[in-house]
PDB file of N, CA and C in Angstrom:
ATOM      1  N   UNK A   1      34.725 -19.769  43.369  1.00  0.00           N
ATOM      2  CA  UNK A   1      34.715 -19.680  41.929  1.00  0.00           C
ATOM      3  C   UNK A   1      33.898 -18.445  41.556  1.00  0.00           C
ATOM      4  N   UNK A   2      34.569 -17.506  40.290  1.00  0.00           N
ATOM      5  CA  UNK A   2      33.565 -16.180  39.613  1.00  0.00           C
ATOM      6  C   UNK A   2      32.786 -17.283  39.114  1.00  0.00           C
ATOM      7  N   UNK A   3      31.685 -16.181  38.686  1.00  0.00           N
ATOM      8  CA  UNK A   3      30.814 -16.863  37.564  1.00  0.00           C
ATOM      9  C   UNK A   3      30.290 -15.378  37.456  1.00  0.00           C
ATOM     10  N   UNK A   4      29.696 -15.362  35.948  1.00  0.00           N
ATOM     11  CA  UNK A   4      28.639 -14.419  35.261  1.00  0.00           C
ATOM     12  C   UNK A   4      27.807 -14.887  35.025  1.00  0.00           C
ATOM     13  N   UNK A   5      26.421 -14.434  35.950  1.00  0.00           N
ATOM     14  CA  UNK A   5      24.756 -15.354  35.714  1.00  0.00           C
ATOM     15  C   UNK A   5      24.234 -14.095  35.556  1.00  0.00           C
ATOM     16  N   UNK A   6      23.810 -14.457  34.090  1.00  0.00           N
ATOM     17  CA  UNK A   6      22.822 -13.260  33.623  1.00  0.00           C
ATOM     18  C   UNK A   6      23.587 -11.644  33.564  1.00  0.00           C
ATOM     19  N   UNK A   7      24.770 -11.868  33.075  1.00  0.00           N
ATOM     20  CA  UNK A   7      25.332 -10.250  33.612  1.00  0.00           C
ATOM     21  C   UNK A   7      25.831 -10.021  34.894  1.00  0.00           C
ATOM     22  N   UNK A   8      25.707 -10.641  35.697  1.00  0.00           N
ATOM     23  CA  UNK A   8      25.566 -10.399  36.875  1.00  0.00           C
ATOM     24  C   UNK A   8      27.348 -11.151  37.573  1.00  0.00           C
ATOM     25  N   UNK A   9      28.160 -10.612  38.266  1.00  0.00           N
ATOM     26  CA  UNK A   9      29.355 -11.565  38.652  1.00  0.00           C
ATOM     27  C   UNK A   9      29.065 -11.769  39.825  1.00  0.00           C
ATOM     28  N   UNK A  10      29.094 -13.528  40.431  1.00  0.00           N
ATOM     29  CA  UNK A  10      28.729 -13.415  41.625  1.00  0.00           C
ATOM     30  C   UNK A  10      30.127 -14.589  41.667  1.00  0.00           C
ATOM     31  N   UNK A  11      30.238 -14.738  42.873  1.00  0.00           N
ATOM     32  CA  UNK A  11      30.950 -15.886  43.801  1.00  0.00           C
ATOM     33  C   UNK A  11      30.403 -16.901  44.611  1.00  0.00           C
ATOM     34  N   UNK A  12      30.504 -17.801  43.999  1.00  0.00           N
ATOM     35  CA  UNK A  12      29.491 -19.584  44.214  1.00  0.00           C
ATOM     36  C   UNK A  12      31.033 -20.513  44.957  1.00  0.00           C
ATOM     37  N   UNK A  13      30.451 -20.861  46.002  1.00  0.00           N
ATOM     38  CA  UNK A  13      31.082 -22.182  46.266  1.00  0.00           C
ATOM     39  C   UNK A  13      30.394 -23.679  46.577  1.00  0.00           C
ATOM     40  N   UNK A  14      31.148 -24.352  46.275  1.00  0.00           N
ATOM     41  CA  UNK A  14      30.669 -25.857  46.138  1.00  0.00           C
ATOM     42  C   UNK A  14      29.376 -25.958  45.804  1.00  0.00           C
ATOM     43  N   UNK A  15      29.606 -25.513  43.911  1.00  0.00           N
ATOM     44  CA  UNK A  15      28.706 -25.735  42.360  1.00  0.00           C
ATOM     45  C   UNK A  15      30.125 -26.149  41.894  1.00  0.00           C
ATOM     46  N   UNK A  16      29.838 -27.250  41.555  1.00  0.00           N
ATOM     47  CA  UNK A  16      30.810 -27.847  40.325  1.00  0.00           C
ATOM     48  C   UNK A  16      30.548 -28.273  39.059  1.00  0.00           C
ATOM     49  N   UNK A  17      28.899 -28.719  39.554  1.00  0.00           N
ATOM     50  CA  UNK A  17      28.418 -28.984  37.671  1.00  0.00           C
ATOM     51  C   UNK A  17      26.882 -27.758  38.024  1.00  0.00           C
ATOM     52  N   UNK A  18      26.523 -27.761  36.363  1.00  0.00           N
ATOM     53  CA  UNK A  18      25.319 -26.875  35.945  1.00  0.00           C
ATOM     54  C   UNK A  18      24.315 -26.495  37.131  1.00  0.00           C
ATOM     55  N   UNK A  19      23.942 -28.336  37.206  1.00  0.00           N
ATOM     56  CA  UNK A  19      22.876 -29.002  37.859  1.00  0.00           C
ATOM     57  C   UNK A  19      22.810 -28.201  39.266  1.00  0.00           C
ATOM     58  N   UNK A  20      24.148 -28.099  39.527  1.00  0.00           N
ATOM     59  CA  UNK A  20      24.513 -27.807  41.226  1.00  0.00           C
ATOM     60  C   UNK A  20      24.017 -26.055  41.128  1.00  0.00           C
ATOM     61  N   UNK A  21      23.946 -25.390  40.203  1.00  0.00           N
ATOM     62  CA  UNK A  21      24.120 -24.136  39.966  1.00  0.00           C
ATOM     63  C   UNK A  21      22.824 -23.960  40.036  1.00  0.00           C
ATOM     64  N   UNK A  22      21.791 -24.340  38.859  1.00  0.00           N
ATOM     65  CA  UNK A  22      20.467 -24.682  39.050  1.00  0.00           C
ATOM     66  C   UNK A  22      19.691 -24.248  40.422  1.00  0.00           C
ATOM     67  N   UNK A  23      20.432 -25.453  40.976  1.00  0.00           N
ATOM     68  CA  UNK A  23      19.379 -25.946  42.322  1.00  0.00           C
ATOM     69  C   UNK A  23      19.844 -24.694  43.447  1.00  0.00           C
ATOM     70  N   UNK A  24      21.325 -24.299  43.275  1.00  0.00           N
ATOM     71  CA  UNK A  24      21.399 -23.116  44.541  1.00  0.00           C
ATOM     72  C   UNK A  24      20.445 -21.900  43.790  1.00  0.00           C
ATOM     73  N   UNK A  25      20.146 -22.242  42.826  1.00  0.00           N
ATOM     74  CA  UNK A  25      19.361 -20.212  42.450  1.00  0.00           C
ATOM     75  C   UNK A  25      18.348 -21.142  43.250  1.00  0.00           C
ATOM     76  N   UNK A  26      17.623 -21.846  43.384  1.00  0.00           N
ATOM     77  CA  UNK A  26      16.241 -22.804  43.705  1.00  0.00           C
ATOM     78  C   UNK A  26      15.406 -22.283  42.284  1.00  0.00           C
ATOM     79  N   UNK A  27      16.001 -23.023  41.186  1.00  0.00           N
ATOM     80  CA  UNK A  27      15.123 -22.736  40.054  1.00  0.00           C
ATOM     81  C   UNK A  27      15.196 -23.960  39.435  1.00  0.00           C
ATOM     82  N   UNK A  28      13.424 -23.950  39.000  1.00  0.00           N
ATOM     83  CA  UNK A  28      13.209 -25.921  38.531  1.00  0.00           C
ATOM     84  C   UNK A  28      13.615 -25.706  36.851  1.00  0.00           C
ATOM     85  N   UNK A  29      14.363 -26.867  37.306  1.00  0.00           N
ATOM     86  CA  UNK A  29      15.348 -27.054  35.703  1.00  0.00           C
ATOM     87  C   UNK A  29      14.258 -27.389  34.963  1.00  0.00           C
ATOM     88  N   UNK A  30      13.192 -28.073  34.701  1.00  0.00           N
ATOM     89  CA  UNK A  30      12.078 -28.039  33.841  1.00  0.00           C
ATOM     90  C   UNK A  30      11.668 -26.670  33.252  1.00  0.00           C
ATOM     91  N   UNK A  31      12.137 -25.869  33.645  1.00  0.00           N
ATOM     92  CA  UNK A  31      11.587 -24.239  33.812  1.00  0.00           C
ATOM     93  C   UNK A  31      12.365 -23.580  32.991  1.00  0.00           C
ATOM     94  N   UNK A  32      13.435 -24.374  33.072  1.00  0.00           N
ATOM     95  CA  UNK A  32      14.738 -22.969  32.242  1.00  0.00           C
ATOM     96  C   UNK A  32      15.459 -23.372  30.752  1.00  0.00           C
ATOM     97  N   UNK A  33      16.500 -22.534  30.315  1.00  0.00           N
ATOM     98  CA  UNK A  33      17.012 -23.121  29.393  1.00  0.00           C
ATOM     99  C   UNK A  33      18.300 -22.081  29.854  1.00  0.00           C
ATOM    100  N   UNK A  34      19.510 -22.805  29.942  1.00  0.00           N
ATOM    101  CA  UNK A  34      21.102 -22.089  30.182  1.00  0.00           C
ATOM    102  C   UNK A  34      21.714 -22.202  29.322  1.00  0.00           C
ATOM    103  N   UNK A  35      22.299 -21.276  29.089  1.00  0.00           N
ATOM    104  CA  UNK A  35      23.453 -21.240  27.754  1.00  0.00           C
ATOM    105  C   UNK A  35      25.054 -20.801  28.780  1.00  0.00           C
ATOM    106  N   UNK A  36      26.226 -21.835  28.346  1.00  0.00           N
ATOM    107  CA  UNK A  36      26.977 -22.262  28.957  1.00  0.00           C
ATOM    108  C   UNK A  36      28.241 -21.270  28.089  1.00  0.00           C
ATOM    109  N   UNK A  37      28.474 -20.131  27.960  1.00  0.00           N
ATOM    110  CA  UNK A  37      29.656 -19.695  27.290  1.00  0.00           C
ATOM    111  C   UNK A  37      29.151 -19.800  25.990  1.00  0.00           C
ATOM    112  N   UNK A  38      27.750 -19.329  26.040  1.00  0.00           N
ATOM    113  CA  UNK A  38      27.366 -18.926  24.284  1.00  0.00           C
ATOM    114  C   UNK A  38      26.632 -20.017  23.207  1.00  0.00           C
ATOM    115  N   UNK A  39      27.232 -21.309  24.649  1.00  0.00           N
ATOM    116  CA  UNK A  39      26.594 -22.516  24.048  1.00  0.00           C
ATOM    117  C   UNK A  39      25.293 -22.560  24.034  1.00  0.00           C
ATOM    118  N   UNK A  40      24.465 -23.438  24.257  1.00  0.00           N
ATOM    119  CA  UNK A  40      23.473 -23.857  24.935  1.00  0.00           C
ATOM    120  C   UNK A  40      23.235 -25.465  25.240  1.00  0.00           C
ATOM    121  N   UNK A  41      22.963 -25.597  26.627  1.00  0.00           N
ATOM    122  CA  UNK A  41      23.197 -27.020  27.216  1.00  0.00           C
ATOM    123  C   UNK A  41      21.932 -27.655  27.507  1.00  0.00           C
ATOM    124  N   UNK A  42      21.770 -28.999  26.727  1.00  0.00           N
ATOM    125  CA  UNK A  42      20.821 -29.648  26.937  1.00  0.00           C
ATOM    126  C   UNK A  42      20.406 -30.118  28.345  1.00  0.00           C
ATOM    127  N   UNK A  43      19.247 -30.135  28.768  1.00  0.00           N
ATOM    128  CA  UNK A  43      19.238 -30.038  30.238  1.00  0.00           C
ATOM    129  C   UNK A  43      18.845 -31.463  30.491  1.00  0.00           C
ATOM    130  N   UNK A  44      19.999 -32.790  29.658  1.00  0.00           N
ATOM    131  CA  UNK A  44      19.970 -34.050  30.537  1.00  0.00           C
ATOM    132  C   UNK A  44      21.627 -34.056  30.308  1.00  0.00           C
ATOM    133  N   UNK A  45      22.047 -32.504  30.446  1.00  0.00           N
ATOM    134  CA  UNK A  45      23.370 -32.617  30.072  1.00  0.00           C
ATOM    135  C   UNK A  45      24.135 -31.909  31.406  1.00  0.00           C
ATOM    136  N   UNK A  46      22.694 -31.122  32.316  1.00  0.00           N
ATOM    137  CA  UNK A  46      23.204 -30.130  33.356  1.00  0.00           C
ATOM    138  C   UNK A  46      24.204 -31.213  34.188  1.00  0.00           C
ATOM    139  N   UNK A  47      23.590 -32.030  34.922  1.00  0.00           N
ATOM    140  CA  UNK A  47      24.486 -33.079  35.933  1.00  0.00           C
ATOM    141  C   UNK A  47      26.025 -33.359  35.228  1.00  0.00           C
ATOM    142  N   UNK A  48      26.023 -33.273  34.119  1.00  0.00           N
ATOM    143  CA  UNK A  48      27.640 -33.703  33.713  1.00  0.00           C
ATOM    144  C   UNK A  48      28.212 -32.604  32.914  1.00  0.00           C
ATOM    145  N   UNK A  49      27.855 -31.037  33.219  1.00  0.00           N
ATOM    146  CA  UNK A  49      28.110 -30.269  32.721  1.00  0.00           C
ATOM    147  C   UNK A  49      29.036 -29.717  33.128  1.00  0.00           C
ATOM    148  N   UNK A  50      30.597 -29.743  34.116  1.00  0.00           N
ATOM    149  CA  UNK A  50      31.349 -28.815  34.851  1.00  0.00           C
ATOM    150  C   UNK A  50      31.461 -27.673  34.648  1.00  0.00           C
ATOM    151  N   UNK A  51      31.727 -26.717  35.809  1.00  0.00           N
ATOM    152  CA  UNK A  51      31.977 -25.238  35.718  1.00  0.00           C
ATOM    153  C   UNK A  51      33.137 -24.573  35.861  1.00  0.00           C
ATOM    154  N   UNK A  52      33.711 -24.290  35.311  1.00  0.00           N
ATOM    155  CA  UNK A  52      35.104 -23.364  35.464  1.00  0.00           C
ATOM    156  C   UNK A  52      35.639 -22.363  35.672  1.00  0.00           C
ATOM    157  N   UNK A  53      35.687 -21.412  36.621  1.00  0.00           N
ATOM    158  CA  UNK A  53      36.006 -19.999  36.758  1.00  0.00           C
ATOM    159  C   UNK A  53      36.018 -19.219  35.880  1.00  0.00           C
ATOM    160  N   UNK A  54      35.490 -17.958  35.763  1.00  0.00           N
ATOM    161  CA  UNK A  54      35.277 -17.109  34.710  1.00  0.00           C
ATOM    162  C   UNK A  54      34.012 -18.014  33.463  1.00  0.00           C
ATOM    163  N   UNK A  55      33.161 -19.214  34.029  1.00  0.00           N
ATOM    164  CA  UNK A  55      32.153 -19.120  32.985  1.00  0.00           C
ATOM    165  C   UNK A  55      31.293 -17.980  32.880  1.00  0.00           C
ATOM    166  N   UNK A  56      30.542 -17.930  31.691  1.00  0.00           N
ATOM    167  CA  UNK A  56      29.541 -16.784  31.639  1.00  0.00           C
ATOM    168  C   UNK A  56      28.412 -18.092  31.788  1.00  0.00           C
ATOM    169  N   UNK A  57      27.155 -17.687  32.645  1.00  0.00           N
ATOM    170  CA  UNK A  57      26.008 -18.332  31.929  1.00  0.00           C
ATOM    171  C   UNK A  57      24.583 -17.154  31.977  1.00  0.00           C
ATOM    172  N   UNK A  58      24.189 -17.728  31.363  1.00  0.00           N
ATOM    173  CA  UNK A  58      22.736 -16.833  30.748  1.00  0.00           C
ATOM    174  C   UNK A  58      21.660 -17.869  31.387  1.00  0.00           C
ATOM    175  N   UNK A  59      20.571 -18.038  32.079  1.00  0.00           N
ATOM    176  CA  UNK A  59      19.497 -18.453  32.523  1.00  0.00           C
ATOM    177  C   UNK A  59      18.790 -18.072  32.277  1.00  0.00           C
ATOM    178  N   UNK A  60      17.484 -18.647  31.293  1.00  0.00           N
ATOM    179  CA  UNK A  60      16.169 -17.752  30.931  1.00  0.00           C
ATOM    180  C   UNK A  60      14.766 -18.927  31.309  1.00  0.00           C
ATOM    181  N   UNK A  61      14.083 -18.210  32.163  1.00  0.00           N
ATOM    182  CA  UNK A  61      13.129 -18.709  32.590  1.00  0.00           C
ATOM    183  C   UNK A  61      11.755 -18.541  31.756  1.00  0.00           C
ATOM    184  N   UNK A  62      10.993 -19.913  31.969  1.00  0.00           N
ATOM    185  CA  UNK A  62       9.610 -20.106  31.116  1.00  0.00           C
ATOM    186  C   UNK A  62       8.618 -20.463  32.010  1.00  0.00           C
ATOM    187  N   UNK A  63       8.001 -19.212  31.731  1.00  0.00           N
ATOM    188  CA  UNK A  63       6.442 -18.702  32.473  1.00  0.00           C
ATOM    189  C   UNK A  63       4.968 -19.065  32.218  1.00  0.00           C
ATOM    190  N   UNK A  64       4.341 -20.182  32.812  1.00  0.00           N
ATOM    191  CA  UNK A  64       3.142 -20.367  32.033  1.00  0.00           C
ATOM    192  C   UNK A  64       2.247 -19.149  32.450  1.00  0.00           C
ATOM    193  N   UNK A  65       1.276 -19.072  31.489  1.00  0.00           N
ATOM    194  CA  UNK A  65       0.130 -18.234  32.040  1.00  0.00           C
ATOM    195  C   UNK A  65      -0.830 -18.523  30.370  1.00  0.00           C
ATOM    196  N   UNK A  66      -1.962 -18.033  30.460  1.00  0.00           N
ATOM    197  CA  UNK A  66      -3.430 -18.206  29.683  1.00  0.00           C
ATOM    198  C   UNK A  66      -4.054 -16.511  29.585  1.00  0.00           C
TER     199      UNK A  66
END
């Protein structure tokens, strides 16, 4: 399957939902917020979120610091 993460076109196999997408970057879903084709997806929504060739997604990560 294409996908566009962040601009970027890569080729993912066996990611079928969000969740699955998530966990292959190894990035803690507590951490992020994805926007799904412009959407944006609630993240108790990643696990039942499917992916479809040619999605775009955007991943933006949240950094603590003081």
């Amino acid at each position: 399957m294409r996908l566009t993460v962040n601009g970027e076109a890569r080729a993912v196999e066996g990611v079928a939902y969000l969740a699955d997408l998530v966990a292959r970057l190894r990035l803690d879903a507590r951490k992020v917020a994805v926007e799904l084709n412009r959407a944006i997806v609630p993240r108790s929504a990643y696990a039942a979120t499917a992916l479809a060739d040619g999605d775009q997604i955007e991943i933006v990560h949240f950094i603590g610091g003081g």
